[in-house]
N, C-alpha and C. Protein backbone atom coordinates (compact mmCIF):
# COMPACT_ATOMS: atom_id res chain seq x y z
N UNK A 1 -31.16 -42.54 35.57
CA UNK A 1 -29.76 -42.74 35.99
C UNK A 1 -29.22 -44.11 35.60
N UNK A 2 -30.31 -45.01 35.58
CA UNK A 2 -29.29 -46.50 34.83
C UNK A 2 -29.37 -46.47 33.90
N UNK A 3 -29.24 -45.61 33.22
CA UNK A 3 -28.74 -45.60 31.70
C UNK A 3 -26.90 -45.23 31.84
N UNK A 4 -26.96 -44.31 32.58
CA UNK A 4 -25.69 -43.41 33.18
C UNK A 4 -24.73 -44.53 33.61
N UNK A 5 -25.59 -44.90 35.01
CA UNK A 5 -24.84 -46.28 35.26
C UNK A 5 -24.33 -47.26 34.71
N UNK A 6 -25.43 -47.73 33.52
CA UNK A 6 -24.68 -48.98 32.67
C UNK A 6 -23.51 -48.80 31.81
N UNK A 7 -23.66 -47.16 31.50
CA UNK A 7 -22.44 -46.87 30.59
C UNK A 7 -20.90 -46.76 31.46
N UNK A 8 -21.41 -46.62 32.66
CA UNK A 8 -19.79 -46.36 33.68
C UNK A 8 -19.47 -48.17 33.91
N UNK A 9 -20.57 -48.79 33.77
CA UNK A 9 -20.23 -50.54 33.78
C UNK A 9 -19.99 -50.96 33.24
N UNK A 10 -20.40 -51.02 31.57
CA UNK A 10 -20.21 -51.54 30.94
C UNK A 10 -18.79 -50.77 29.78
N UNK A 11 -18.34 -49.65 30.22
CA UNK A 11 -17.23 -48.96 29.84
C UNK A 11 -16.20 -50.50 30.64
N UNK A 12 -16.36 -50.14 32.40
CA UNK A 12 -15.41 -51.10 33.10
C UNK A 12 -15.12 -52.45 32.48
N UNK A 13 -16.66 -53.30 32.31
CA UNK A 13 -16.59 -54.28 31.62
C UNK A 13 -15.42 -54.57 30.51
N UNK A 14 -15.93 -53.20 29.39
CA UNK A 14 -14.62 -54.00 28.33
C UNK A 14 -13.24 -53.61 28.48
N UNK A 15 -13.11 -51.92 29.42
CA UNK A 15 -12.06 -51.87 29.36
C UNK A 15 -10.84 -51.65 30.59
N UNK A 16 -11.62 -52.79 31.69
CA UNK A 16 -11.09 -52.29 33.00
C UNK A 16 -11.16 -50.90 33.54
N UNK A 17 -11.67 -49.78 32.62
CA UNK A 17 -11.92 -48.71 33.32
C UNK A 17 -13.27 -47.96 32.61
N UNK A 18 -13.93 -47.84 33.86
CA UNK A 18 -15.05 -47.22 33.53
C UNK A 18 -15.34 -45.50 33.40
N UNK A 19 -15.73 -45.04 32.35
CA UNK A 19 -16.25 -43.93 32.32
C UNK A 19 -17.32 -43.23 31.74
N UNK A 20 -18.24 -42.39 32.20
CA UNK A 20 -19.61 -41.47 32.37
C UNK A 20 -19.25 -40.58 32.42
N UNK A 21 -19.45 -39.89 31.69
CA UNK A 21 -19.55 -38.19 31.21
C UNK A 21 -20.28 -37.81 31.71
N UNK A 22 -21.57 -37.83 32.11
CA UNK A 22 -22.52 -36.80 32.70
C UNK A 22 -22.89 -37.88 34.38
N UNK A 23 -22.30 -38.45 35.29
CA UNK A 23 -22.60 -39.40 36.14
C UNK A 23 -22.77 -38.33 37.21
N UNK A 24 -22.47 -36.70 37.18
CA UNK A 24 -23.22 -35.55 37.83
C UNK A 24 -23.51 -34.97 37.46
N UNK A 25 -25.07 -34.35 37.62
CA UNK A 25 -25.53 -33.42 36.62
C UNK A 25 -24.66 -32.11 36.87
N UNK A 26 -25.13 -31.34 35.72
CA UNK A 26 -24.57 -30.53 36.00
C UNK A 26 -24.53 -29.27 37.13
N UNK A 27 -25.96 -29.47 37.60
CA UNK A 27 -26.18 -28.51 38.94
C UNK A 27 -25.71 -28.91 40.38
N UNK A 28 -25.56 -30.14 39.90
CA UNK A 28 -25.07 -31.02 41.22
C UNK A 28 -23.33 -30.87 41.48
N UNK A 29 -22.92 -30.78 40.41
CA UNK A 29 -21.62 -30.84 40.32
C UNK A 29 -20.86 -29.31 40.43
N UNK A 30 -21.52 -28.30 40.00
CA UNK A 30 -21.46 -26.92 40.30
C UNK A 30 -22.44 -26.75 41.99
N UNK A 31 -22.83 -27.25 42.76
CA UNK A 31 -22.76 -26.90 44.10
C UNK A 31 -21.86 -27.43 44.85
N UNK A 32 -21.78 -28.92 44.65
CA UNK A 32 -20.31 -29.16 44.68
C UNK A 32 -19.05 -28.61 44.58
N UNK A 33 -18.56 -28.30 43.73
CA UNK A 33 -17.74 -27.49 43.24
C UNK A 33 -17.89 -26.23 44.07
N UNK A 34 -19.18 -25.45 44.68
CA UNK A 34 -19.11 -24.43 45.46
C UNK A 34 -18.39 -24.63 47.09
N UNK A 35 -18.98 -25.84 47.11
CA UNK A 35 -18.41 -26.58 48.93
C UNK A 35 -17.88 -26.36 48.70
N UNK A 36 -16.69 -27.18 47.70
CA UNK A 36 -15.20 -27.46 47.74
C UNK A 36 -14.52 -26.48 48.11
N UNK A 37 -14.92 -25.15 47.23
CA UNK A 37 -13.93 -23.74 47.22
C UNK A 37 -14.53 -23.30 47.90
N UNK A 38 -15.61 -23.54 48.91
CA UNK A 38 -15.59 -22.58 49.94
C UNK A 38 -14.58 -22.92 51.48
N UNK A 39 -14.86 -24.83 51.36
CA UNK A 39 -13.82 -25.17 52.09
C UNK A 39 -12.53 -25.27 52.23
N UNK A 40 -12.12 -24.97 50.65
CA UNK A 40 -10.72 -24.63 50.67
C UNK A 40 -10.53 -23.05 51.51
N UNK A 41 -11.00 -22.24 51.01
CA UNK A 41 -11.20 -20.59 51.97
C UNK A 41 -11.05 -20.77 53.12
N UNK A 42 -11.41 -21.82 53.16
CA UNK A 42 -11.47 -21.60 54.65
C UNK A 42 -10.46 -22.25 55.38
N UNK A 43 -9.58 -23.02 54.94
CA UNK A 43 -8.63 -23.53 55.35
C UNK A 43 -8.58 -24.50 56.25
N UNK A 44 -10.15 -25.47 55.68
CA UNK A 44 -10.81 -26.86 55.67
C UNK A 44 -10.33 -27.94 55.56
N UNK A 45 -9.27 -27.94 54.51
CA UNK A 45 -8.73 -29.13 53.56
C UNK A 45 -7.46 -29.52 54.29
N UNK A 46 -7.30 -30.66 54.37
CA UNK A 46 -5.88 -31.08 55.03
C UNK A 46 -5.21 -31.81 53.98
N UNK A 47 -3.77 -31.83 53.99
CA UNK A 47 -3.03 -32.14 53.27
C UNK A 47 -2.87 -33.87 53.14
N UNK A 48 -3.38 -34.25 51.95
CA UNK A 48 -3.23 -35.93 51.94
C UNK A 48 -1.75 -36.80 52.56
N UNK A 49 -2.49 -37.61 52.98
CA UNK A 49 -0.92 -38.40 53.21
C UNK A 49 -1.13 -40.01 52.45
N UNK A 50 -0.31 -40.82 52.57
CA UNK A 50 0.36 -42.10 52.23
C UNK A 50 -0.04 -42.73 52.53
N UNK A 51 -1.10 -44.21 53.07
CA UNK A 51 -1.13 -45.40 53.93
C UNK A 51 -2.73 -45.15 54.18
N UNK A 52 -2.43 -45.89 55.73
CA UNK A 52 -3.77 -45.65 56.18
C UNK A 52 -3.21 -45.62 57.79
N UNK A 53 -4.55 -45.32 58.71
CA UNK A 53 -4.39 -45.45 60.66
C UNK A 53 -3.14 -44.54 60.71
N UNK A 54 -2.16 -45.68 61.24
CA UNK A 54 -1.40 -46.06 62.06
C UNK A 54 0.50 -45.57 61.07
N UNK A 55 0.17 -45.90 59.86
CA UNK A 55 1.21 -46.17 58.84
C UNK A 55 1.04 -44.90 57.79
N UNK A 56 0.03 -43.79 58.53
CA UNK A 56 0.21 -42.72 57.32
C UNK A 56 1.47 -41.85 57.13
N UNK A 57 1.75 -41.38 56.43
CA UNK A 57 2.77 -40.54 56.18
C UNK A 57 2.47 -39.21 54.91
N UNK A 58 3.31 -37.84 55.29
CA UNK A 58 2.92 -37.27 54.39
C UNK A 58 4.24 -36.79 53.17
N UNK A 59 3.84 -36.90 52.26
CA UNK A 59 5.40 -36.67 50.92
C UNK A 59 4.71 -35.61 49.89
N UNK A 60 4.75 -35.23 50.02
CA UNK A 60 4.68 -33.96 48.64
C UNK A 60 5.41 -34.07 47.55
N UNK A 61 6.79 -34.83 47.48
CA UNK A 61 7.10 -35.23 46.45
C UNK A 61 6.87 -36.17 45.57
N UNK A 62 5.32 -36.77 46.41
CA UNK A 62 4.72 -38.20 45.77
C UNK A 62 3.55 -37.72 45.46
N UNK A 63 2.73 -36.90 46.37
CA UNK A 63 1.23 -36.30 46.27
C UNK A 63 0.98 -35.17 46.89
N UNK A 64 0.73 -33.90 46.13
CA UNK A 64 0.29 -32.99 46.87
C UNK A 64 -0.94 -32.18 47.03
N UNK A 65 -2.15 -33.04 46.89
CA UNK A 65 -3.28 -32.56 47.06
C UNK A 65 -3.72 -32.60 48.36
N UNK A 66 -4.60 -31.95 48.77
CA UNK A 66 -5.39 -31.29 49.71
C UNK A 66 -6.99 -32.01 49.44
N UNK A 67 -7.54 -32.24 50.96
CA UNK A 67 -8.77 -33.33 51.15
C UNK A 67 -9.43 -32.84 52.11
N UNK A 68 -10.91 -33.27 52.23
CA UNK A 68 -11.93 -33.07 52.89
C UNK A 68 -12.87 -34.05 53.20
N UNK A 69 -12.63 -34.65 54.34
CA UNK A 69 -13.94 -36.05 53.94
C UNK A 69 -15.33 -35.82 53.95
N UNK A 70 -16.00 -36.60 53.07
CA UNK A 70 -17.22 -36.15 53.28
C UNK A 70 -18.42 -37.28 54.37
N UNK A 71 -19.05 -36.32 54.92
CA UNK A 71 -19.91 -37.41 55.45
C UNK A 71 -21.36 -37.27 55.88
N UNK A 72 -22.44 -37.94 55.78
CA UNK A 72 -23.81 -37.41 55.94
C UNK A 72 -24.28 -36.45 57.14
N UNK A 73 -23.35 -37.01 58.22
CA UNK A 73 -23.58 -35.67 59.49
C UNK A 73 -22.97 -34.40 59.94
N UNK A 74 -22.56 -34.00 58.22
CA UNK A 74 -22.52 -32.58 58.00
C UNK A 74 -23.40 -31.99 57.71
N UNK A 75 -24.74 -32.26 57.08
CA UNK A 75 -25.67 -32.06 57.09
C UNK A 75 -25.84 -31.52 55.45
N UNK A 76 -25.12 -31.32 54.96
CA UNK A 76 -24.91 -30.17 53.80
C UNK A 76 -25.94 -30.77 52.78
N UNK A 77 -26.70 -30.21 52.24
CA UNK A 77 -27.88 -31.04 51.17
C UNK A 77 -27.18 -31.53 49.98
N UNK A 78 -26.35 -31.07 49.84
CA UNK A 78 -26.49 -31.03 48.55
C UNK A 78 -24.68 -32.06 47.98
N UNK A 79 -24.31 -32.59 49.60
CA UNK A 79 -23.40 -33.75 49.57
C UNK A 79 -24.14 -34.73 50.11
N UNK A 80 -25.23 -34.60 50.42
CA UNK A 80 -26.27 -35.73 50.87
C UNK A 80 -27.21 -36.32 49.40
N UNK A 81 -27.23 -35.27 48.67
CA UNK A 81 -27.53 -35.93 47.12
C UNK A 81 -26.46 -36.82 46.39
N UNK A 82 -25.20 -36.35 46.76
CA UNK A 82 -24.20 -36.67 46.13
C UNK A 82 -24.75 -38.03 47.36
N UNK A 83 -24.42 -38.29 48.33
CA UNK A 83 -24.47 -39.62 48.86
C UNK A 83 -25.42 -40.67 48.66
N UNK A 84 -26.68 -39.92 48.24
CA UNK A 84 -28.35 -40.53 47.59
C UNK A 84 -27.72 -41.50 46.36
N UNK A 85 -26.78 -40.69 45.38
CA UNK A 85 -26.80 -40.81 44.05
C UNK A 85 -25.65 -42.48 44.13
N UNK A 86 -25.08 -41.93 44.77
CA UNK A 86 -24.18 -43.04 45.08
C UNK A 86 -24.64 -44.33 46.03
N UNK A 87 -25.29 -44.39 46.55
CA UNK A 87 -26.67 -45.26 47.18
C UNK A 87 -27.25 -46.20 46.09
N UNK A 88 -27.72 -45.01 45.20
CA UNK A 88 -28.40 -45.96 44.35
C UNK A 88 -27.40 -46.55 43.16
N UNK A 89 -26.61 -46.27 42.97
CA UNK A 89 -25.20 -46.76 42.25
C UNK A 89 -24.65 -48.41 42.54
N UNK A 90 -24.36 -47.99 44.03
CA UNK A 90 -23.69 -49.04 44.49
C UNK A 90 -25.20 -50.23 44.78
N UNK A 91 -26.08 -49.61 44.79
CA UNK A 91 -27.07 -50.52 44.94
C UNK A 91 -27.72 -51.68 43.56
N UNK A 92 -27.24 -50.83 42.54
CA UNK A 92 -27.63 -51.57 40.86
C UNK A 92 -26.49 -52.32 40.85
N UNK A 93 -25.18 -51.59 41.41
CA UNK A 93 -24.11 -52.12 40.98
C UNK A 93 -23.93 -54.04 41.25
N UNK A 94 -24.48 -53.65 42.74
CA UNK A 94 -24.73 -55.28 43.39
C UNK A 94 -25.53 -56.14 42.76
N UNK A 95 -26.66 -55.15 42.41
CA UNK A 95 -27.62 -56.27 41.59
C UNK A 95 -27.54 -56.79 40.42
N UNK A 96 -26.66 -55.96 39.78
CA UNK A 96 -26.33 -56.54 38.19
C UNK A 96 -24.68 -56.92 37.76
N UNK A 97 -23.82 -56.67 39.02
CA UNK A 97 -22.70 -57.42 38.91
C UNK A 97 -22.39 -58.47 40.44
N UNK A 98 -23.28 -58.20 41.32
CA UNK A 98 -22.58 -59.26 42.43
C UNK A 98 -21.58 -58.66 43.13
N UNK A 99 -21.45 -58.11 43.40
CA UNK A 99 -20.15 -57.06 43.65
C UNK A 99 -19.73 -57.19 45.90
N UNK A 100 -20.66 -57.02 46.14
CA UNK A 100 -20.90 -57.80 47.29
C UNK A 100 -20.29 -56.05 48.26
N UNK A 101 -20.71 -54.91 47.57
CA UNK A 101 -20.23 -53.38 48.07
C UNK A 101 -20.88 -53.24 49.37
N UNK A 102 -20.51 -53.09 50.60
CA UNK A 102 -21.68 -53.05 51.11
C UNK A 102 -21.10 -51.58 51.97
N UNK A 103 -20.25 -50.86 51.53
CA UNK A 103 -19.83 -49.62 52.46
C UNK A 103 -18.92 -48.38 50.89
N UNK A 104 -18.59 -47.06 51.64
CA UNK A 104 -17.55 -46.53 50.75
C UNK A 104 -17.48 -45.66 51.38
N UNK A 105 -16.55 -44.65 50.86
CA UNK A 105 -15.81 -43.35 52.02
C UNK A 105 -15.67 -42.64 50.24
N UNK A 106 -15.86 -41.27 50.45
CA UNK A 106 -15.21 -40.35 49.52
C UNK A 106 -14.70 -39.29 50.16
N UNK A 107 -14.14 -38.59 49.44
CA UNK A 107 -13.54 -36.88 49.83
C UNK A 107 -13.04 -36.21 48.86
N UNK A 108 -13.69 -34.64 49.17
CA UNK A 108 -13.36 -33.43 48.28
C UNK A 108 -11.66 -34.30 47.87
N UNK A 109 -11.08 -33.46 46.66
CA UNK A 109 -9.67 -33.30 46.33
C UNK A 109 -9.19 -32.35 45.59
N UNK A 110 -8.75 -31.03 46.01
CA UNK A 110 -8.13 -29.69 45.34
C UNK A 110 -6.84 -30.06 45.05
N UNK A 111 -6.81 -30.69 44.01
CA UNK A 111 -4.82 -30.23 43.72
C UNK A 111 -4.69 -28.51 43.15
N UNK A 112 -3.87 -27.96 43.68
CA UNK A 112 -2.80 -26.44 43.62
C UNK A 112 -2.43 -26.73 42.74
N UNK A 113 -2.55 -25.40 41.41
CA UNK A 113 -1.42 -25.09 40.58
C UNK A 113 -0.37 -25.93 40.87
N UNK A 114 -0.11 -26.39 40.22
CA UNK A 114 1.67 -26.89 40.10
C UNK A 114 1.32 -28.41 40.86
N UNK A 115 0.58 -29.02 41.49
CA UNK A 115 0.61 -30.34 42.06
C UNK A 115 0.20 -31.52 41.37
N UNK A 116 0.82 -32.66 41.93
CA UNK A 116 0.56 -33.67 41.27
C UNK A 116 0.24 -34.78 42.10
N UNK A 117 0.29 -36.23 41.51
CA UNK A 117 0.02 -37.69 42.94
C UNK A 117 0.59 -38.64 41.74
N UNK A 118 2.21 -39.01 41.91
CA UNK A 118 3.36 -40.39 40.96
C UNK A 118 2.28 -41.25 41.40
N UNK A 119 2.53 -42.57 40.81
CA UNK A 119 1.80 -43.59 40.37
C UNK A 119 1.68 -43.74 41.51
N UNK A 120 0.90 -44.81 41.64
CA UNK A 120 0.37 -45.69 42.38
C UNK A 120 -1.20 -46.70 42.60
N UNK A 121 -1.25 -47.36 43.13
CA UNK A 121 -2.38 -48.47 43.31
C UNK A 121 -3.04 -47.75 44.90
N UNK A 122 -4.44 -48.12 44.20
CA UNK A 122 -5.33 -47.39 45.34
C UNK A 122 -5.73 -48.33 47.08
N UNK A 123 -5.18 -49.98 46.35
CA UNK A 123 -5.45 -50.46 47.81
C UNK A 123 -4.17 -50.16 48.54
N UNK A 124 -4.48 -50.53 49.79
CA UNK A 124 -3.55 -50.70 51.05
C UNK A 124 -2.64 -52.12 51.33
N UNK A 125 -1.64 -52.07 51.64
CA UNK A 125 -0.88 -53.53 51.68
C UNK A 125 -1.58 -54.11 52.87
N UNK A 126 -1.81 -53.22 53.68
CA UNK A 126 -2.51 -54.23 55.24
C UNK A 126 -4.27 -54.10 55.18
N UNK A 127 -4.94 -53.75 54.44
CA UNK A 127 -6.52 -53.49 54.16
C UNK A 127 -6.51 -54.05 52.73
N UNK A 128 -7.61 -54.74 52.71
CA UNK A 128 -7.99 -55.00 50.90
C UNK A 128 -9.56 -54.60 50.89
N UNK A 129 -9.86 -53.72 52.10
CA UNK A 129 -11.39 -53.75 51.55
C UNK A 129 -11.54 -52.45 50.79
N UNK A 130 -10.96 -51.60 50.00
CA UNK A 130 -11.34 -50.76 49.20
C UNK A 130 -11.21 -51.61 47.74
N UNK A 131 -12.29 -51.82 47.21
CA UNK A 131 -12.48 -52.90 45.75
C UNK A 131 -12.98 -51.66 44.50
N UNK A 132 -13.65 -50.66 44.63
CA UNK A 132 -13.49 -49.83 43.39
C UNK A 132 -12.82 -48.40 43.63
N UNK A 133 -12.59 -48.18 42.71
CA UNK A 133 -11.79 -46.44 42.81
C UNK A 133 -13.15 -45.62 41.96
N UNK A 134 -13.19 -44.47 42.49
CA UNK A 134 -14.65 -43.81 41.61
C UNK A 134 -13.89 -42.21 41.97
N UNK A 135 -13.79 -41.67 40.98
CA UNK A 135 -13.26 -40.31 40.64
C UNK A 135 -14.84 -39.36 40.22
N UNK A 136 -15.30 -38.44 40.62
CA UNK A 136 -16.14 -37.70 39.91
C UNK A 136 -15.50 -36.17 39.55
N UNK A 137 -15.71 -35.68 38.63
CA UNK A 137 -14.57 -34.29 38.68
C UNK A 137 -15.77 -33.24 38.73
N UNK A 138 -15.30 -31.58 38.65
CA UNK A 138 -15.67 -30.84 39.24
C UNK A 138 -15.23 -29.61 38.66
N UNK A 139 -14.64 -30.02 37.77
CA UNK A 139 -13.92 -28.74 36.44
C UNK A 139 -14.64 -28.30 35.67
N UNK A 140 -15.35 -27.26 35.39
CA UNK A 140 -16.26 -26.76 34.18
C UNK A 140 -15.05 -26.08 33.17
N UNK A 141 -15.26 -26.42 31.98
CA UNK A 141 -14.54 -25.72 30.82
C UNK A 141 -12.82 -26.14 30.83
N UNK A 142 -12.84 -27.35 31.21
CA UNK A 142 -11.40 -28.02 31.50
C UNK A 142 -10.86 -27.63 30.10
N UNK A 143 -9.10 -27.02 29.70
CA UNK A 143 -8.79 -27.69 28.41
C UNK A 143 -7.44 -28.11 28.81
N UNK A 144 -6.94 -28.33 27.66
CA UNK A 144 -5.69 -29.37 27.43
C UNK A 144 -4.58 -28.53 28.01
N UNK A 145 -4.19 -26.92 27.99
CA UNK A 145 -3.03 -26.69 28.53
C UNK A 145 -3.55 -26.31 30.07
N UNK A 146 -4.12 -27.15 30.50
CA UNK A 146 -5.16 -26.82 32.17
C UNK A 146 -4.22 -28.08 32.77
N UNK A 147 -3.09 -29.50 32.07
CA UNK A 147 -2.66 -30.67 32.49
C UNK A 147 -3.66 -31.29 33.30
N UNK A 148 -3.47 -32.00 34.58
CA UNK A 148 -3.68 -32.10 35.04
C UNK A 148 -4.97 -33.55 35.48
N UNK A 149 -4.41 -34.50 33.50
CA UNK A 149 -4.62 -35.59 33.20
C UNK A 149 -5.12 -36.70 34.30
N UNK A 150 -5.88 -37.82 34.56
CA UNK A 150 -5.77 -38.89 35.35
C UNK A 150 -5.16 -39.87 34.20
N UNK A 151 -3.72 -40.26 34.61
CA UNK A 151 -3.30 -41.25 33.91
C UNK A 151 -3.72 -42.93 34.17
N UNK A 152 -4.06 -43.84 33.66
CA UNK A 152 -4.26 -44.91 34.18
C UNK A 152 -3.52 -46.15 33.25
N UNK A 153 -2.67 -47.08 33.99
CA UNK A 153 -1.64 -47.37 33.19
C UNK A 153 -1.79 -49.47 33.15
N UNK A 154 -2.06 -49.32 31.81
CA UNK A 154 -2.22 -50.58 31.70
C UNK A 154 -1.71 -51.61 30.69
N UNK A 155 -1.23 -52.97 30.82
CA UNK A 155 -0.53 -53.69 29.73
C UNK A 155 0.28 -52.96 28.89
N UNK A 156 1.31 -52.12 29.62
CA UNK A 156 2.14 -50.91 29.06
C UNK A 156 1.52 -49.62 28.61
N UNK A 157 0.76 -49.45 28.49
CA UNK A 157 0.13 -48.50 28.12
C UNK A 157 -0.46 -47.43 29.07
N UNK A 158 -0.31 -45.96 28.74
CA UNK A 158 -1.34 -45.19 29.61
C UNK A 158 -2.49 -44.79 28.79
N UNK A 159 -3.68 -44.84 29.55
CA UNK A 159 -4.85 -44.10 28.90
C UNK A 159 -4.86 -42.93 30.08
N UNK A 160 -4.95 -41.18 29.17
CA UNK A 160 -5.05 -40.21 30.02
C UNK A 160 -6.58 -39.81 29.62
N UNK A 161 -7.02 -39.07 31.03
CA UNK A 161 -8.81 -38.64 30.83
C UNK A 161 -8.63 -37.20 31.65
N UNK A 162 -9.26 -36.53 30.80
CA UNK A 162 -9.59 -35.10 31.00
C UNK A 162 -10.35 -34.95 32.55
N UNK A 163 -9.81 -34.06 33.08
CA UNK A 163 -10.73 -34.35 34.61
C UNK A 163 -11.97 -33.18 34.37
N UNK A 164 -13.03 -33.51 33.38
CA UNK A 164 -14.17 -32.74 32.80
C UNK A 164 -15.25 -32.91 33.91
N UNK A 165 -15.77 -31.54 34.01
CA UNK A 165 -17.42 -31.58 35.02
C UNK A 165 -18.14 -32.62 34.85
N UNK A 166 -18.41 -33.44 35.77
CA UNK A 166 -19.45 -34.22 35.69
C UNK A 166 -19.45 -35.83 35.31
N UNK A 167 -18.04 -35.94 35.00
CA UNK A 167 -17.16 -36.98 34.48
C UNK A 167 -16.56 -38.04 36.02
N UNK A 168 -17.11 -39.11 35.26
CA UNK A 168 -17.08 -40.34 36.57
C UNK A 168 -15.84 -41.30 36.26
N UNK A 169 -15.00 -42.00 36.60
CA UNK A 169 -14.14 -42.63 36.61
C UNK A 169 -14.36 -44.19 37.50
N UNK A 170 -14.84 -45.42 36.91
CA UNK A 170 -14.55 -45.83 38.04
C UNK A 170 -13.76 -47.25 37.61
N UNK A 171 -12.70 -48.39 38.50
CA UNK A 171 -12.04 -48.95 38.40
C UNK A 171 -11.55 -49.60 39.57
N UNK A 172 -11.36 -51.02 39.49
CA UNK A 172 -10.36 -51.85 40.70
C UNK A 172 -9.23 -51.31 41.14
N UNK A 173 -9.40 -51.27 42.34
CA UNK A 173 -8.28 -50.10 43.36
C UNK A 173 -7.44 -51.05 43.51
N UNK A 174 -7.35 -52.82 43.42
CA UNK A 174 -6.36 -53.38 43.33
C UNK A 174 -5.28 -53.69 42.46
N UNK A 175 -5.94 -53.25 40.76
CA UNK A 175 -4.98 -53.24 39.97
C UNK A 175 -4.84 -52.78 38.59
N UNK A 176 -5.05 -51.43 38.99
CA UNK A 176 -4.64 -50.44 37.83
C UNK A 176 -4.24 -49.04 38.89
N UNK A 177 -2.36 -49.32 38.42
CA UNK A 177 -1.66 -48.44 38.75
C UNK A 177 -2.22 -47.17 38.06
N UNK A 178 -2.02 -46.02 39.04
CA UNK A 178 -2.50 -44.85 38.15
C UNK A 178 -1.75 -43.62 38.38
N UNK A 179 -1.92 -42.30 38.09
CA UNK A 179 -1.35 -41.12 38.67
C UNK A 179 -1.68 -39.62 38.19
N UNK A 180 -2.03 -38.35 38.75
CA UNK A 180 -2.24 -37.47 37.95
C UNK A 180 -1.18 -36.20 37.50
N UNK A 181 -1.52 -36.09 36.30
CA UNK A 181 -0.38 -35.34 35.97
C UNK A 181 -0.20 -34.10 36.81
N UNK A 182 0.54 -32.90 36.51
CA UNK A 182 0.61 -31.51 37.23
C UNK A 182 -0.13 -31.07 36.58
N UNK A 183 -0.56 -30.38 37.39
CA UNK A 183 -1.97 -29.20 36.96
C UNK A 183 -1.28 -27.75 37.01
N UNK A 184 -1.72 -27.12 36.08
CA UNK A 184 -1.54 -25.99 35.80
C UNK A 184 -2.92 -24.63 36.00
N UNK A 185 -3.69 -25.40 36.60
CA UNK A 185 -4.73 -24.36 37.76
C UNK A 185 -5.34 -25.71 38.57
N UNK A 186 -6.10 -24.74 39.43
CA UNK A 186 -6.88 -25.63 40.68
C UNK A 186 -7.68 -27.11 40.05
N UNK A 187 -7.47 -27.68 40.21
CA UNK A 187 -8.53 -28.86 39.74
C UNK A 187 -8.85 -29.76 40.87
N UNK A 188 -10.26 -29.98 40.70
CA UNK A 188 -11.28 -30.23 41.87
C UNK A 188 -11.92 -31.20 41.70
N UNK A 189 -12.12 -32.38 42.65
CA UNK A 189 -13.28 -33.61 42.23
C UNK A 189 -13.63 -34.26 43.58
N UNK A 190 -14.38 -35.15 43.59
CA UNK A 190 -14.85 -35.76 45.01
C UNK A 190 -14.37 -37.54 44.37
N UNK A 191 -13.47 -37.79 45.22
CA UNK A 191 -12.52 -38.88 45.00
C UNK A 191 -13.25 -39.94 46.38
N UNK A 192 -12.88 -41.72 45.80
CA UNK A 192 -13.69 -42.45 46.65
C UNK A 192 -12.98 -43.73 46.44
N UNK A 193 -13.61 -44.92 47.42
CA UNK A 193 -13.66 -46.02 47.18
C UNK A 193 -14.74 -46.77 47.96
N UNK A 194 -15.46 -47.69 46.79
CA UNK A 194 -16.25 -48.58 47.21
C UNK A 194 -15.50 -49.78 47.92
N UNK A 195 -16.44 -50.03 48.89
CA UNK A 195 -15.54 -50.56 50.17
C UNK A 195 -16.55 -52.67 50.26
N UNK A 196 -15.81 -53.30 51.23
CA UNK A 196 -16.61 -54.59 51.68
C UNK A 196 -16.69 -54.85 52.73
């Protein structure tokens, strides 16, 4: 896996945004992918909102995906690998950048046909402890008229990334505005931030 790892670091390194193509295998990412849609069935997923506590709010005309948090005393094995994998992540991460991570939160994310999330920056105006953004996706056989792009927008420019199985994203939640396009079927990933 630190081979995996160095390439999602040293991607960040040169280009403020990091990305790993295979940073879930692929069996891992297809049971995954089974939670997700089973918890969507079930009518699991709550509708994202805006902020954080106290200051959330919900807009659909800004973001309309649907969430699930994940957490180890669900017991589920096979989001407890996903939490292993990320353990040992954030654990190299410290040792070979200093990073000083010492917490993180993720959650499922189903955007619906037709939904999207306009720009925005992943920290909070009243919290600064979310310091990386880490996207893993959950799409097998993604293509191009599927939309449903992660745009990430920098020194004028956007770079868009395919939200492909197994495909890691990661980047400073303080400053790279981002946003995803509309999707034109379900698209699925376990969305995060490394925390201090």
């Amino acid at each position: 896996m630190e081979k995996i790892f160095d390439t999602l670091i040293e991607s960040f390194i040169t280009n403020k945004i990091g990305i790993a193509d295979d940073f879930l295998s692929a069996a891992l990412s297809g049971h995954l992918k089974d939670n997700l849609i089973q918890l969507y069935q079930e009518q699991r997923l709550q509708k994202a909102g805006l902020g954080n506590d106290s200051l959330i709010v919900q807009d659909q005309l800004f973001r309309g995906d649907v969430i699930y948090w994940l957490d180890r005393e669900h017991n589920n094995s096979f989001e407890n690998e996903f939490f292993d994998l990320m353990d040992s992540f954030v654990s190299y991460l410290n040792r070979s950048c200093y990073t000083g991570i010492t917490g993180y939160e993720f959650h499922y994310t189903m955007y619906e046909e037709g939904s999207f999330y306009k720009r925005h920056l992943d920290q909070f105006r009243n919290n600064d402890s979310r310091q990386f953004s880490m996207i893993m996706y959950l799409n097998a056989d993604w293509q191009v008229i599927d939309g449903g792009e992660l745009c990430i927008h920098q020194d004028g420019k956007a770079e868009c990334i395919a939200p492909q199985s197994g495909k890691s994203v990661f980047f400073k939640s303080s400053e790279l505005e981002h946003e995803v396009l509309m999707t034109h079927k379900a698209r699925m990933s376990i969305t995060g931030w490394l925390k201090i």
